[in-house]
Every structure is written in structure tokens, then in C-alpha cells.
Protein backbone atom coordinates (compact mmCIF):
# COMPACT_ATOMS: atom_id res chain seq x y z
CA UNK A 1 15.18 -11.37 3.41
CA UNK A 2 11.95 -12.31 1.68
CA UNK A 3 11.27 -10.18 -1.70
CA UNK A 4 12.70 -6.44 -1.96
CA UNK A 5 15.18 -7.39 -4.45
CA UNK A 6 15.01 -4.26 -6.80
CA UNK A 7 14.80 -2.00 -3.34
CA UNK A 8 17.88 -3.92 -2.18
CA UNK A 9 20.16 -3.42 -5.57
CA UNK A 10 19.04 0.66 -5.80
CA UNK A 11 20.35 0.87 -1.90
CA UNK A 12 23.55 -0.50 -2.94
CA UNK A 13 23.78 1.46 -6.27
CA UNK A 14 23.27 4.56 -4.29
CA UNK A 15 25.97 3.65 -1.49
CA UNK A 16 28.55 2.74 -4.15
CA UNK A 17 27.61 6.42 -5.88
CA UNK A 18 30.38 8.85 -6.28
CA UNK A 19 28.04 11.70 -5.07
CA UNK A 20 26.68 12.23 -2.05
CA UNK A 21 22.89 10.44 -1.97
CA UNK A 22 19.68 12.10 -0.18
CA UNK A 23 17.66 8.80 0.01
CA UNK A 24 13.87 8.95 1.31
CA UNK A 25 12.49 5.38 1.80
CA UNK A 26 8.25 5.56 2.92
CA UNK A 27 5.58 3.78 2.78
CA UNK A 28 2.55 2.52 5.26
CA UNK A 29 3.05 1.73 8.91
CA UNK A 30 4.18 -1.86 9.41
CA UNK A 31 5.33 -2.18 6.06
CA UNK A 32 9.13 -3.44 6.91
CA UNK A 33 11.38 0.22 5.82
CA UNK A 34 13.31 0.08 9.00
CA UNK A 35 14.26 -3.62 8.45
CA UNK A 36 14.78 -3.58 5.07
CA UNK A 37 17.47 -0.87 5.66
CA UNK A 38 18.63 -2.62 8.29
CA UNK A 39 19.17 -5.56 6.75
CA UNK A 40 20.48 -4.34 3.56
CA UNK A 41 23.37 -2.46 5.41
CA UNK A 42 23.81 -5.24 7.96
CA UNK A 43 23.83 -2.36 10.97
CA UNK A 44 26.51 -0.41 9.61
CA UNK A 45 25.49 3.07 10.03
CA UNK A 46 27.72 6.26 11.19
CA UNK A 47 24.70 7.67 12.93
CA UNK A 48 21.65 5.80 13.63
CA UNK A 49 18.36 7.71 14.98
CA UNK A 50 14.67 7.01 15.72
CA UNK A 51 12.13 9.59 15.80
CA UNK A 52 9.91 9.48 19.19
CA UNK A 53 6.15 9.86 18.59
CA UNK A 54 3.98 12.74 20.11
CA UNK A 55 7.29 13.75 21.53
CA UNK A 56 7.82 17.65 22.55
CA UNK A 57 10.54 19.30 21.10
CA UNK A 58 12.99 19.22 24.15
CA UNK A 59 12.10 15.57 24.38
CA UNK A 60 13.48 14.91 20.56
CA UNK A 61 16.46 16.62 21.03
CA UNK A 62 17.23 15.38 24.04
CA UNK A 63 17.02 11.15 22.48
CA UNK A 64 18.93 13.06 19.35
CA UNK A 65 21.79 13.63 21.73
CA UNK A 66 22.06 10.21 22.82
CA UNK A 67 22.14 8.83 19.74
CA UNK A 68 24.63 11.19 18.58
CA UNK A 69 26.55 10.22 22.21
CA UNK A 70 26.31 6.29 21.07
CA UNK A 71 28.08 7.49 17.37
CA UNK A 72 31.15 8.95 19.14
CA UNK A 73 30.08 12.65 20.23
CA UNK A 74 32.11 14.15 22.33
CA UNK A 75 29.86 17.14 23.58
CA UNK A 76 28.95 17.64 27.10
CA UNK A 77 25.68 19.51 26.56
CA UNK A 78 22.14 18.55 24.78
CA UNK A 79 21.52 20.90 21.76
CA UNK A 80 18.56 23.36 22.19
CA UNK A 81 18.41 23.81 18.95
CA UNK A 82 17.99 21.29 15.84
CA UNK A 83 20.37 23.88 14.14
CA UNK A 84 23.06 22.73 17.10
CA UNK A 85 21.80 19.32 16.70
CA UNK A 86 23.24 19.13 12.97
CA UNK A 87 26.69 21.31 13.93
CA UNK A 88 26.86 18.48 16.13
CA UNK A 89 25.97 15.77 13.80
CA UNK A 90 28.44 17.22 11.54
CA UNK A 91 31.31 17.30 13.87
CA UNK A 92 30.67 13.75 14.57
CA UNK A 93 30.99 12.62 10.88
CA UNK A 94 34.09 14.42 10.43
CA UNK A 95 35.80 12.21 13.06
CA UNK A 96 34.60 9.09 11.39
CA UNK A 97 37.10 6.88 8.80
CA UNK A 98 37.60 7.74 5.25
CA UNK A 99 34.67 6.13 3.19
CA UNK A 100 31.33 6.01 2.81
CA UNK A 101 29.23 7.21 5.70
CA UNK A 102 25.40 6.13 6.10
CA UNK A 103 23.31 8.53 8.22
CA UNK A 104 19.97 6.88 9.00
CA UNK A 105 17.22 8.95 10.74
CA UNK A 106 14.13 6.31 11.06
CA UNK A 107 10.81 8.35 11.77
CA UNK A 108 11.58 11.66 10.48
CA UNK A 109 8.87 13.36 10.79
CA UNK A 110 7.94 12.99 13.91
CA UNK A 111 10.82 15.37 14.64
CA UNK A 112 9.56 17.80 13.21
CA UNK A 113 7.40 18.97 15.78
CA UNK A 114 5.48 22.17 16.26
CA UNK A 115 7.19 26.08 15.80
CA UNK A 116 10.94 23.28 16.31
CA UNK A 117 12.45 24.85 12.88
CA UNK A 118 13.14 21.49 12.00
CA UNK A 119 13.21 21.71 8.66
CA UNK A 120 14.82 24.85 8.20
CA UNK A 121 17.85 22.99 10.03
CA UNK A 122 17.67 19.92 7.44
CA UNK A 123 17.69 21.78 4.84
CA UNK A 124 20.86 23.57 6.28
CA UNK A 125 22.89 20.28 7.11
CA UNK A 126 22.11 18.60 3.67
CA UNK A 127 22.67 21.76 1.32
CA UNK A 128 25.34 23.54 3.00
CA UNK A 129 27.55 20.04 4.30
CA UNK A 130 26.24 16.67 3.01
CA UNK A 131 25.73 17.75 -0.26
CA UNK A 132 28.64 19.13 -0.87
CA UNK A 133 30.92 15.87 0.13
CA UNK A 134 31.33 13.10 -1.97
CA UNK A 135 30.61 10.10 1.38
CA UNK A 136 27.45 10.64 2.64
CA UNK A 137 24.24 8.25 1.79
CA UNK A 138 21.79 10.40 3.88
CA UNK A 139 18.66 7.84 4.37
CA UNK A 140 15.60 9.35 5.75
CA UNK A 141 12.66 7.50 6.30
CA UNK A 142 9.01 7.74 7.54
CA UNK A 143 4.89 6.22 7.88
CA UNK A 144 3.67 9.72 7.87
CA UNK A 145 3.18 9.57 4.18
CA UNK A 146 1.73 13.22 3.83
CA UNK A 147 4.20 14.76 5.85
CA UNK A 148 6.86 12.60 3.75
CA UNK A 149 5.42 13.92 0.37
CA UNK A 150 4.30 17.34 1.33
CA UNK A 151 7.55 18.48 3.07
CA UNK A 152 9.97 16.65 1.12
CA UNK A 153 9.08 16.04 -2.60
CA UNK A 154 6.91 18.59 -3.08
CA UNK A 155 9.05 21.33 -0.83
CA UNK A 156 9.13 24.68 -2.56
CA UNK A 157 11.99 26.06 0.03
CA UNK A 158 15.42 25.06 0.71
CA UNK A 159 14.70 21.05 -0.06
CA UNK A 160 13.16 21.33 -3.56
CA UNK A 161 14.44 19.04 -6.08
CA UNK A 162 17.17 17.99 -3.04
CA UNK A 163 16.07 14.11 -2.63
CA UNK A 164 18.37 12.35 -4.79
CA UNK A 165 16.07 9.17 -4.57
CA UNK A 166 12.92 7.86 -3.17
CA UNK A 167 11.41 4.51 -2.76
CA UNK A 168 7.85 3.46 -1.97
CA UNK A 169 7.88 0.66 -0.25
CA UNK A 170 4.82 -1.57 -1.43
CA UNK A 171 3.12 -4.63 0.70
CA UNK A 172 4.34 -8.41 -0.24
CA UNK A 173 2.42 -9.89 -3.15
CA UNK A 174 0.47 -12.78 -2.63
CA UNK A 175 4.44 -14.78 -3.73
CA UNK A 176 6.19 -13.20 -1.28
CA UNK A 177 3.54 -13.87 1.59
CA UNK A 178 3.70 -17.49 0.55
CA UNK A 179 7.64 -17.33 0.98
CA UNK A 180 7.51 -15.74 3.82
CA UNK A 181 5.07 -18.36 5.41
CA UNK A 182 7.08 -21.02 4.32
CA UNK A 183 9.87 -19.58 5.72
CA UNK A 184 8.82 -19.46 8.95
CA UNK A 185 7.10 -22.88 8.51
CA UNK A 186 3.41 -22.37 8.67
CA UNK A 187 1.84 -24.72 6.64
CA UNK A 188 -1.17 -22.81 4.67
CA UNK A 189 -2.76 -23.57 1.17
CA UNK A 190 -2.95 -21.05 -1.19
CA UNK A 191 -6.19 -20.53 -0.45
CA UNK A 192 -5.79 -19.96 2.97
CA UNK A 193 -3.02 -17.55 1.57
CA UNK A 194 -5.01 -15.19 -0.31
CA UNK A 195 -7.91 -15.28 2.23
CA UNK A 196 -5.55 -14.46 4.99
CA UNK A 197 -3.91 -11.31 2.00
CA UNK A 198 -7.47 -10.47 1.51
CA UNK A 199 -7.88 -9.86 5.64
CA UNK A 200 -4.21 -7.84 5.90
CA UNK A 201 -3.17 -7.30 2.93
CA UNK A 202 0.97 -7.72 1.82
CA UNK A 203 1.98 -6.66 5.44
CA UNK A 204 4.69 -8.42 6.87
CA UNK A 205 4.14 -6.99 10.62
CA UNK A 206 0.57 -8.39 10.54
CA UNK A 207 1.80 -11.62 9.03
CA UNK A 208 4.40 -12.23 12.08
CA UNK A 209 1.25 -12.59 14.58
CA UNK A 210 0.13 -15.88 12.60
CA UNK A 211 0.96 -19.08 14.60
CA UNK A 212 2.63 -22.12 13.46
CA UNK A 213 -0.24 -24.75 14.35
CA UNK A 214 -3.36 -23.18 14.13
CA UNK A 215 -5.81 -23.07 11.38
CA UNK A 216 -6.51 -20.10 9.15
CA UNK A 217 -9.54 -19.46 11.27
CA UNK A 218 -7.81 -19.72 14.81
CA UNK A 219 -5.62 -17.46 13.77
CA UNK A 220 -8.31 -15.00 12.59
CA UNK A 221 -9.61 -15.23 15.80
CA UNK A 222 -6.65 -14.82 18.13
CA UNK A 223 -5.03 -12.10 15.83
CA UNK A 224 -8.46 -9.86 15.71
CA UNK A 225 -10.91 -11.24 17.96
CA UNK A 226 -9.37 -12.32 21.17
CA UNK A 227 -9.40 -10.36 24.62
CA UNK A 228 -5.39 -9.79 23.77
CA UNK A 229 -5.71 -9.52 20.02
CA UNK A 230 -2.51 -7.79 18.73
CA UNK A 231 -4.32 -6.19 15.54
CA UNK A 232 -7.44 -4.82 18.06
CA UNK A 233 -6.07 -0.87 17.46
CA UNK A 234 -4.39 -1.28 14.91
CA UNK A 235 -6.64 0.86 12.78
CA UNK A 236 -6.58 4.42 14.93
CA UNK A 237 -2.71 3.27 15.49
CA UNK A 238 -2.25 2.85 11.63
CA UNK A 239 -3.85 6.31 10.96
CA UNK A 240 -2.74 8.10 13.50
CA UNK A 241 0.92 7.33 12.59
CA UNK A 242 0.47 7.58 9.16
CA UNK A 243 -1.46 11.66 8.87
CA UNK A 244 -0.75 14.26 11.37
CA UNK A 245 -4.82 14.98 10.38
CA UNK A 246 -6.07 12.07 11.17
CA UNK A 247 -9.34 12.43 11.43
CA UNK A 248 -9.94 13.63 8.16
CA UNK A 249 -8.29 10.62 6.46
CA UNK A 250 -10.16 8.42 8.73
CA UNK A 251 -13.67 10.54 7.42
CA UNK A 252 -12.13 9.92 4.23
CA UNK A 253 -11.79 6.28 4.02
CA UNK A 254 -14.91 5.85 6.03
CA UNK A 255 -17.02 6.86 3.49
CA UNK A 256 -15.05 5.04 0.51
CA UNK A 257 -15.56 1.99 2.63
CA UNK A 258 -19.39 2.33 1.59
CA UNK A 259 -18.96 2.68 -2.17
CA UNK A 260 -17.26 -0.50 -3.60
CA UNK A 261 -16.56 1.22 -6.76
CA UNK A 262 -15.11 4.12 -5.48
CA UNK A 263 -16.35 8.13 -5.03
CA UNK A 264 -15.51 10.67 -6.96
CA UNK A 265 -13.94 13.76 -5.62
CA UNK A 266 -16.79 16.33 -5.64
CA UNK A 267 -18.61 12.66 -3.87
CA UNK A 268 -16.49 12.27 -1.36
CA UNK A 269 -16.18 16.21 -0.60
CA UNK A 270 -20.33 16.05 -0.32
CA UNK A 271 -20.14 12.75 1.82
CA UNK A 272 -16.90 14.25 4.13
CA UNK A 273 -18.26 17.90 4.22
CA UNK A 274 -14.71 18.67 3.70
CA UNK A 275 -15.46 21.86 1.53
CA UNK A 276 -11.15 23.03 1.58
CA UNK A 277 -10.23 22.12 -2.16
CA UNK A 278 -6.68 21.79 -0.90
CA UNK A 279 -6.75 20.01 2.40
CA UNK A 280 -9.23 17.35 0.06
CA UNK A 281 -6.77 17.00 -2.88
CA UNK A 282 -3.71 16.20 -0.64
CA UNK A 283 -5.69 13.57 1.28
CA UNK A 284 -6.65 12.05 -1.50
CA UNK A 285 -3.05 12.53 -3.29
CA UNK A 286 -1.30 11.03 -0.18
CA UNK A 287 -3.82 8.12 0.27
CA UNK A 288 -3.12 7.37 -3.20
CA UNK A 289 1.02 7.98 -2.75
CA UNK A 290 0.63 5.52 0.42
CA UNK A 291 -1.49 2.98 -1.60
CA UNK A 292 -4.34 3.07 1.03
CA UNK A 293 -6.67 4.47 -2.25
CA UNK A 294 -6.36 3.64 -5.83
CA UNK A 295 -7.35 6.84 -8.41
CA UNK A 296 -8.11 5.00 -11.70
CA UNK A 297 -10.41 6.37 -14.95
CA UNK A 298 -13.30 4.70 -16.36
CA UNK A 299 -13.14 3.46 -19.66
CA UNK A 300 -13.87 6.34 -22.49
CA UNK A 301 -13.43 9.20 -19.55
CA UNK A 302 -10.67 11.97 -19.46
CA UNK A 303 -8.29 11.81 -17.01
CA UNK A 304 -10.00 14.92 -14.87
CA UNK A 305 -12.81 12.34 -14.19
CA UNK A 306 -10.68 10.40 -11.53
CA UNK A 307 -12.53 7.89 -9.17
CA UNK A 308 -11.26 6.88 -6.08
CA UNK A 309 -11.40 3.14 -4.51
CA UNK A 310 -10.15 2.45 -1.53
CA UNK A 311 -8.32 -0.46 -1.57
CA UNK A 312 -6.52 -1.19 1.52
CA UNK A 313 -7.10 -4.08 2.66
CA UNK A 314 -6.93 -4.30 6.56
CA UNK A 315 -8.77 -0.87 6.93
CA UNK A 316 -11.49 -2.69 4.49
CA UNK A 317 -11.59 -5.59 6.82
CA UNK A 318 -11.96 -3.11 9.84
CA UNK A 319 -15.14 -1.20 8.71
CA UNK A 320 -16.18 -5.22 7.97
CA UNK A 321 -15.57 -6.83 11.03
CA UNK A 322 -13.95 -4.67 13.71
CA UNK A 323 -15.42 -1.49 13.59
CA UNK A 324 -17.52 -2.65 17.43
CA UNK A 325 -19.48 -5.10 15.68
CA UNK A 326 -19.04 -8.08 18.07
CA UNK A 327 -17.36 -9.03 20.99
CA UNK A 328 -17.05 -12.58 20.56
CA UNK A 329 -13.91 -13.98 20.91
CA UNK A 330 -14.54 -17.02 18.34
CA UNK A 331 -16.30 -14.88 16.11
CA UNK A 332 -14.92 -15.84 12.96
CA UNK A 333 -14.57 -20.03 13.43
CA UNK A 334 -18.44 -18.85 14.49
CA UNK A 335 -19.33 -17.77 11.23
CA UNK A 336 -17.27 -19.46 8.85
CA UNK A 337 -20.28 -20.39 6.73
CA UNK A 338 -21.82 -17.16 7.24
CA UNK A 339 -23.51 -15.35 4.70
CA UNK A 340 -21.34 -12.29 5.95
CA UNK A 341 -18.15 -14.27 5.37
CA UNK A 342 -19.24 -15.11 2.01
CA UNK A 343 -20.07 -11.79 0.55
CA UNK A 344 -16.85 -10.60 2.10
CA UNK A 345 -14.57 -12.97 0.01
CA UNK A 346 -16.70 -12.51 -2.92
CA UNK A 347 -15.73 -9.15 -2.66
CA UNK A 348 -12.24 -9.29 -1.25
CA UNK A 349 -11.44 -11.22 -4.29
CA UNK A 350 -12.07 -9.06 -6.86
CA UNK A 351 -10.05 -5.84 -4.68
CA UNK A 352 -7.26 -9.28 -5.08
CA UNK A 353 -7.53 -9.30 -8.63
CA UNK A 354 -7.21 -5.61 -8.93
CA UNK A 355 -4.12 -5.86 -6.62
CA UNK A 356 -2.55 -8.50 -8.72
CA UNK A 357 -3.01 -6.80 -12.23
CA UNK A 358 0.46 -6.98 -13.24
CA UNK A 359 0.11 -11.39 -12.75
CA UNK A 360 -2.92 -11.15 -15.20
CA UNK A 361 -1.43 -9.95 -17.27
CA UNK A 362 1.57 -12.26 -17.19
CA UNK A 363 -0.90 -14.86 -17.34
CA UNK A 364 -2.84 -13.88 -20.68
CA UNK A 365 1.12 -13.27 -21.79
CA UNK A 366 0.52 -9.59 -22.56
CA UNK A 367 2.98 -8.59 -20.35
CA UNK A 368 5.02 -6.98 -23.38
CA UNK A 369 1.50 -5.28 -24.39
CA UNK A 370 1.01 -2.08 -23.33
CA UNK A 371 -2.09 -1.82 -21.53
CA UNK A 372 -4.28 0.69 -19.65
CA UNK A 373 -6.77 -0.37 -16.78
CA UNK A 374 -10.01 0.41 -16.36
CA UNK A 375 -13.63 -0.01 -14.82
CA UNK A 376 -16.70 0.77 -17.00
CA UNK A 377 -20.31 1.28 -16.21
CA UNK A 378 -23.35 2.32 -18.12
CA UNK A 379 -26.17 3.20 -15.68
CA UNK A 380 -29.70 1.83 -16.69
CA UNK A 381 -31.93 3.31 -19.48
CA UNK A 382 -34.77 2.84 -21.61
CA UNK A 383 -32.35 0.65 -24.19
CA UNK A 384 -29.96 -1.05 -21.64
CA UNK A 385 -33.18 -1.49 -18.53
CA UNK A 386 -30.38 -3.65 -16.75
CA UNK A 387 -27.24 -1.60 -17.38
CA UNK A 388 -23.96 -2.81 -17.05
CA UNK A 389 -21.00 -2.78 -14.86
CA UNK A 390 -17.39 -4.28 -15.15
CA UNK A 391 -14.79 -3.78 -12.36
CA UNK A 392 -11.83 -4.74 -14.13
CA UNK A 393 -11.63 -3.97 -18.17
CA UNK A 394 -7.93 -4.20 -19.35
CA UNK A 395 -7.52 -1.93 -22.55
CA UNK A 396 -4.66 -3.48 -24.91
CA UNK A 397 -2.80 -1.67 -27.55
CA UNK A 398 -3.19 -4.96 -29.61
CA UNK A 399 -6.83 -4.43 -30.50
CA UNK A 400 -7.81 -6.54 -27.58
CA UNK A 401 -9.93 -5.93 -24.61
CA UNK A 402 -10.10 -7.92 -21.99
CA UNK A 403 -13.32 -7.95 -19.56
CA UNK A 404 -12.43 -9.51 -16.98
CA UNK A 405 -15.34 -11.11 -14.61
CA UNK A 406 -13.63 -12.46 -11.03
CA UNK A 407 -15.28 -15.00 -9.20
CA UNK A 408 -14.24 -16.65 -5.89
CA UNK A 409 -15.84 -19.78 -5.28
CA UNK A 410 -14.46 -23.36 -2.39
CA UNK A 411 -14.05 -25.46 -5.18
CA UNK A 412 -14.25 -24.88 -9.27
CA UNK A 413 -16.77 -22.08 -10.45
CA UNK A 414 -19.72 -23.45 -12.21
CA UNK A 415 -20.76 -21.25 -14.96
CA UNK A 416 -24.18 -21.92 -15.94
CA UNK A 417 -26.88 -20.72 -18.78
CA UNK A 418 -27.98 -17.85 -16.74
CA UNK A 419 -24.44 -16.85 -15.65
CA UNK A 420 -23.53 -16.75 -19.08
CA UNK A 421 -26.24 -15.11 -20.90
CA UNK A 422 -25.43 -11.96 -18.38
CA UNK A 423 -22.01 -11.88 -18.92
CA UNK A 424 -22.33 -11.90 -22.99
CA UNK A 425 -25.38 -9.03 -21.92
CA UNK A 426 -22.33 -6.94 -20.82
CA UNK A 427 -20.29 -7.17 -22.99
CA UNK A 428 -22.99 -6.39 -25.73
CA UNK A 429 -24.00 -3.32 -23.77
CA UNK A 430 -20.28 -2.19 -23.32
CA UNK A 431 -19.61 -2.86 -27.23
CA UNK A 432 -22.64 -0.50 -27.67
CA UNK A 433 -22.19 2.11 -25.70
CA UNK A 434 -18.82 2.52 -25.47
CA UNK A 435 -18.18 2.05 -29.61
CA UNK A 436 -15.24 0.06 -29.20
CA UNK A 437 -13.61 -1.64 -32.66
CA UNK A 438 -11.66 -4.06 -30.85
CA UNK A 439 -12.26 -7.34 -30.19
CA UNK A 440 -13.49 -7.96 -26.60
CA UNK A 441 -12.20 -11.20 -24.73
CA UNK A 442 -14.63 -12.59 -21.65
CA UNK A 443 -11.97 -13.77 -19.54
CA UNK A 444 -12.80 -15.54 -16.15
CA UNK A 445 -10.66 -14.82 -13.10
CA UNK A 446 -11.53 -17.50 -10.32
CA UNK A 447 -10.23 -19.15 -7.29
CA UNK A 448 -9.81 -22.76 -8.74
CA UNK A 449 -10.79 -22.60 -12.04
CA UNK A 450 -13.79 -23.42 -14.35
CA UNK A 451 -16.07 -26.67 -13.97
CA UNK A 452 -15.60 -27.80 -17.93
CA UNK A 453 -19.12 -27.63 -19.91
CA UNK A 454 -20.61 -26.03 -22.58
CA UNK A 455 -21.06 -22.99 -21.37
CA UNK A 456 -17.50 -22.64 -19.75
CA UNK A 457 -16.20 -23.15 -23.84
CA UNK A 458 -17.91 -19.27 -24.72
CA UNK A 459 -14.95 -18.14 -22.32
CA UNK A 460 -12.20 -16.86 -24.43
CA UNK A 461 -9.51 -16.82 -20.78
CA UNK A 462 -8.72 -17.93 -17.55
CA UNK A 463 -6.87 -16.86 -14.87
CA UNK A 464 -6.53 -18.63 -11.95
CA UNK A 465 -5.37 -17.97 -8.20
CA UNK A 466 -2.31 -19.89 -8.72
CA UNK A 467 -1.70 -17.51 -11.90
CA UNK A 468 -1.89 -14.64 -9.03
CA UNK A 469 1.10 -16.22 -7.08
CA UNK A 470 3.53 -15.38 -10.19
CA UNK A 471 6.53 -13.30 -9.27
């Protein structure tokens, strides 16, 4: 199994527990929960169920049966009720072997289907039974991130405080998609790598439809393009698994998709017309939980003045490229010089960079540093005509700053007079405004590095995309 090493060692800490574990594994659609539970417990579950989606009530309990047939239940008769369905449930786990017994219920909430009492039933079979035994490693898991957060962790009724442990389950990095390729013996360059990340992001589902053989490009094309094109839905699939309220995420990240920088809240409630101060705050809190939107400060702000980037990668690459914009099956070997293409990595890098903070870090060796990360801007006046903007400003607790300036480029970056004069502009403007008494570092982030002259010397870092392939 490629990465999930520190998900893989808390799975078997919690099945070697003494207690009785309520574990809730989630994360986005496609993301690899179900197989890295799978794999971690080799199959060896006392009762093993998968949620059906857009499934009536009847319909769930009725597949709930079955799997509670294939675990040994002797009952004749399907439950009506999910309160039956536990009894049941529990009756089968008494029969089972002394030990430790692993309960895995994939998909959870789409059981919990309209006026079903649900719920009300799981919270009866984990706090009156399961919790009280010393063998049970209860794993629930679940794409409907909202429902997952909302109804679990932040459940003010019989499950509050009851998960014993939860686990987010984040994409691959940039060095785990490059294992994972290798794995599966697809040659691709690193470059290829992180364009193809920059397209789908870390998601190993989307990563299984690239074919041994083909270039970058071909791939692109079969995988998004073609008549048959596996990822063609993926994006109203993707949403409408992930948010029972679909639409309103998909409003949502349709109108962060125009602001590179990000919106904030009372932006995105004007651009939305979503006026409900609740139903906006746990959008955004459960896009941000799910990793589809980042909620970051600017530099010299207070923490109320949250802005929110979306971040995501594939849904970034749908409002790009997918949302109807062509029907041509070779569209993207067809524009591989493209202007379009060109913007897009320009600006698919830098949302790279931001992904891969923790590896710049490594790379200027300030891991051990504590550091906060910001963006800064300073909109133009009558002393700063130009203004100034910086996407990625890393604030050290060494009396460092680090602005960092990313730049994708084919082959080395050529920094030149111009280039440089603007850059030093910025940081003068953000040394000025922003009355900062530490020393600021220009550091460079590019795709292969600088081209060596004089101008390339005034840069105080680099990072590199190789430096973003550190584990």
C-alpha cells in the first residue's frame, strides 16, 4: 500500500486498545478510505456493510439484512426498523469468538435516510452495547463530509463527544503519486507528475485511469476528453456524493473558481445570494474539513478576517476545461502550446506550491521553525500606484520572512532586470506597509530552477519541484 503509514499505525493502535474504539475515517470521494481499511485489516471484519446511495429506507434495511445474513445471522425476517437492525447486529456479535471484533459500516450516511431514525438507533447500539464491552473497534466511514461532521463530531444528542477517533483522509502528495506510478509502471517525469497532480490532484481513483504507454497528453485526452472518458461526470458525481445540498456547494465553489485569491465570507454570501448565516458557515466549514477550500488570514489581519480559496484541484480543472467548453476529443494534444494551457499551469503551480507548504519548508530547513502562512496584499494608492500582492508569505518565529514568488516555466526560469526590479518593488511595499522588523527573504519557487546570472544572485532561496517531491 502506497503512503498512509501514520493512518495505518493509529488503526492498529486502536484495534490493539483495551477499550472499545468508535473510529470515523472521511474524507473526499475517491480518496481510497474503503481500501485503506481494507487493506490494513486484510478483510477481517465481524460485520462488513456498504451504504446504498439514494436508497429508500426499506431498501437499506433490506441490503443491511444480507449483510448481517453473510456475518452468521440467524434471523428469518428483514428488520423494519434500524432499532431491530442493531438488536440484530448485536445478537450476531455475541455469537462471534472471544477477541477483538471489527464492525465496518462503509457509506454511513447514506443510511441515514429521511424521517429512518437512524441515528437515534446508532446512538443506541454504540452507548448502550459497544461501548460498554471491551472488543469492539466500531469503524464508520463516509464521502458525505457535512453529514460526517455535522451529525457525528459536532452531535449535541446521544453521540456527543462518543467518536473515540477520527481520521481525515488527505490526497497523495506529489511522493506518493510518483510511487504509486512507479508502482504500477508508468513511466512519467516529474514534470509530467505534477502537471498530471495539478489536473487531479493526490487522488488515487483518478490516477488508476492513466495508461501504461501513453503520453501525459493522451492520457489527458482519453481520461477527460474522449466520447467514453471515465472522469466526464465526475464533478456532479463528486458533489453530489459528497453534500446532501448539493447545489449550494456547487454555487459555492463556482464562484471561488472566479477569484484566484479567494472570497471572503460576506463575498461569497453577495456572489451566492445565500443570505442563511448558518447554512453559509457550514458549507464553508465542511469544504474546508473536506479540503475542497482552504480558510487562511492575510498577513497583519485577525483571525475573524478569514478568506477562502478554493483549492481543489480537479473541480479547478473542471470550471477550466470541462465545464461544456469543447467537444473535441483531442482537445488537449490540440492545444498543448496554447495560451490557455499556459496560463493554466502558471496558475496550477502556485495552488502546487501552496499544497506542498510543509516540503518548503523542509527545503529552506525550517521545518523545526514554527511558522504561520500567509498571503498579503496592499491595494493601489497614491504612494504604492502599482500595489502589491504575494500569494504565499511564510511568517517565521526566527525573525525571518519568507516571500515566496512561484514560477512554472519548460525549462530553467530566466529572471531578468525587469522581473527583478518588481519583485524587490514588493517587497519594499510590503516592508512599508505592513511595518515588519524582520528580515524578508525573496525566495524563488520554480519548476527547474534558476538560469544563473546576475540578477538570479539578489535571490536569497530556491525551491525547486524536485524539493516538492520530499516525503
Amino acid at each position: 500500500m502506497i503512503g498512509r503509514i501514520s493512518e495505518t499505525e493509529e488503526l492498529n493502535r486502536l484495534f490493539e486498545s483495551k477499550e472499545s474504539e468508535f473510529v470515523a475515517v472521511y474524507g473526499r470521494r475517491r480518496v481510497g478510505k474503503t481500501y485503506l481499511i481494507r487493506e490494513t485489516f486484510d478483510g477481517n471484519f465481524s460485520f462488513l456493510h456498504t451504504g446504498l446511495p439514494n436508497a429508500t429506507k426499506r431498501q437499506q434495511l433490506s441490503h443491511f439484512f444480507k449483510s448481517l445474513k453473510d456475518s452468521g445471522c440467524t434471523e428469518k425476517r428483514c428488520p423494519t426498523s434500524w432499532f431491530k437492525a442493531f438488536d440484530m447486529l448485536r445478537k450476531t456479535i455475541d455469537e462471534k469468538p472471544t477477541g477483538k471484533k471489527i464492525i465496518f459500516i462503509d457509506e454511513l450516511p447514506w443510511l441515514d435516510t429521511l424521517r429512518s431514525d437512524f441515528l437515534m438507533a446508532l446512538e443506541a447500539f454504540w452507548n448502550e452495547w459497544a461501548s460498554a464491552r471491551k472488543d469492539i473497534l466500531f469503524i464508520v466511514c463516509g464521502s458525505a463530509s457535512s453529514w460526517m461532521v455535522k451529525k457525528l463530531f459536532r452531535n449535541r444528542g446521544g453521540l456527543h463527544n462518543r467518536v473515540t477517533a477520527r481520521m481525515l483522509l488527505r490526497p497523495f502528495t506529489l511522493r506518493e503519486c510518483e510511487l504509486y506510478v512507479r508502482e504500477r509502471g508508468i513511466e512519467m517525469t516529474r514534470k509530467d507528475i505534477a502537471e498530471c497532480y495539478m489536473a487531479i490532484g493526490g487522488i488515487p481513483y483518478y490516477w488508476r485511469h492513466l495508461v501504461r504507454g501513453y503520453s501525459l497528453a493522451q492520457n489527458f485526452n482519453r481520461i477527460f476528453f474522449s466520447e467514453s472518458a471515465p472522469l466526464k461526470n465526475e464533478f456532479t458525481e463528486l458533489y453530489s456524493s459528497l453534500f446532501k445540498n448539493a447545489p449550494i456547494y456547487m454555487k459555492i465553489v463556482g464562484v471561488l473558481a472566479k477569484k484566484k485569491i479567494g472570497m471572503t465570507r460576506s463575498e461569497i454570501a453577495d456572489a451566492t445570494g445565500i443570505t442563511k448565516s448558518g447554512q453559509l458557515s457550514d458549507a464553508l466549514d465542511t469544504r474546508s474539513e473536506s479540503g475542497f477550500v482552504r480558510s487562511y488570514r492575510f498577513y497583519g489581519k485577525t483571525k475573524r478576517n478569514r478568506t477562502y480559496q478554493l483549492i481543489d484541484n480537479f473541480t479547478l480543472f473542471h470550471f477550466r476545461f470541462l465545464d461544456g467548453t469543447t467537444t473535441d476529443v483531442n482537445f488537449w494534444t490540440d492545444t498543448i502550446s496554447s495560451p490557455q494551457q499556459s496560463a493554466w499551469r502558471g496558475l496550477a503551480f502556485e495552488r502546487l506550491c501552496l499544497q506542498h507548504s510543509g516540503q518548503i519548508r523542509k527545503a529552506l530547513g525550517i521545518v523545526g521553525v514554527h511558522t504561520e502562512i500567509y498571503a498579503w496584499r496592499h491595494s493601489a494608492d497614491e504612494t504604492y500606484p502599482h500595489g502589491a500582492q504575494i500569494d504565499l508569505l511564510l511568517d517565521r518565529a526566527d525573525n525571518v520572512i519568507n516571500v515566496c514568488e512561484m514560477k512554472y516555466a519548460k525549462g530553467r526560469y530566466l529572471l531578468e532586470k525587469d522581473a527583478l526590479e518588481n519583485l524587490e518593488e514588493k517587497v519594499e511595499v510590503f516592508r512599508a506597509v505592513s511595518k515588519t522588523r524582520k528580515a524578508v527573504h525573496l525566495t524563488m519557487v520554480t519548476s527547474a530552477g534558476l538560469v544563473r546570472n546576475a540578477y538570479a544572485n539578489q535571490i536569497q532561496s530556491e525551491v525547486t519541484l524536485d524539493d516538492l517531491f520530499a516525503e
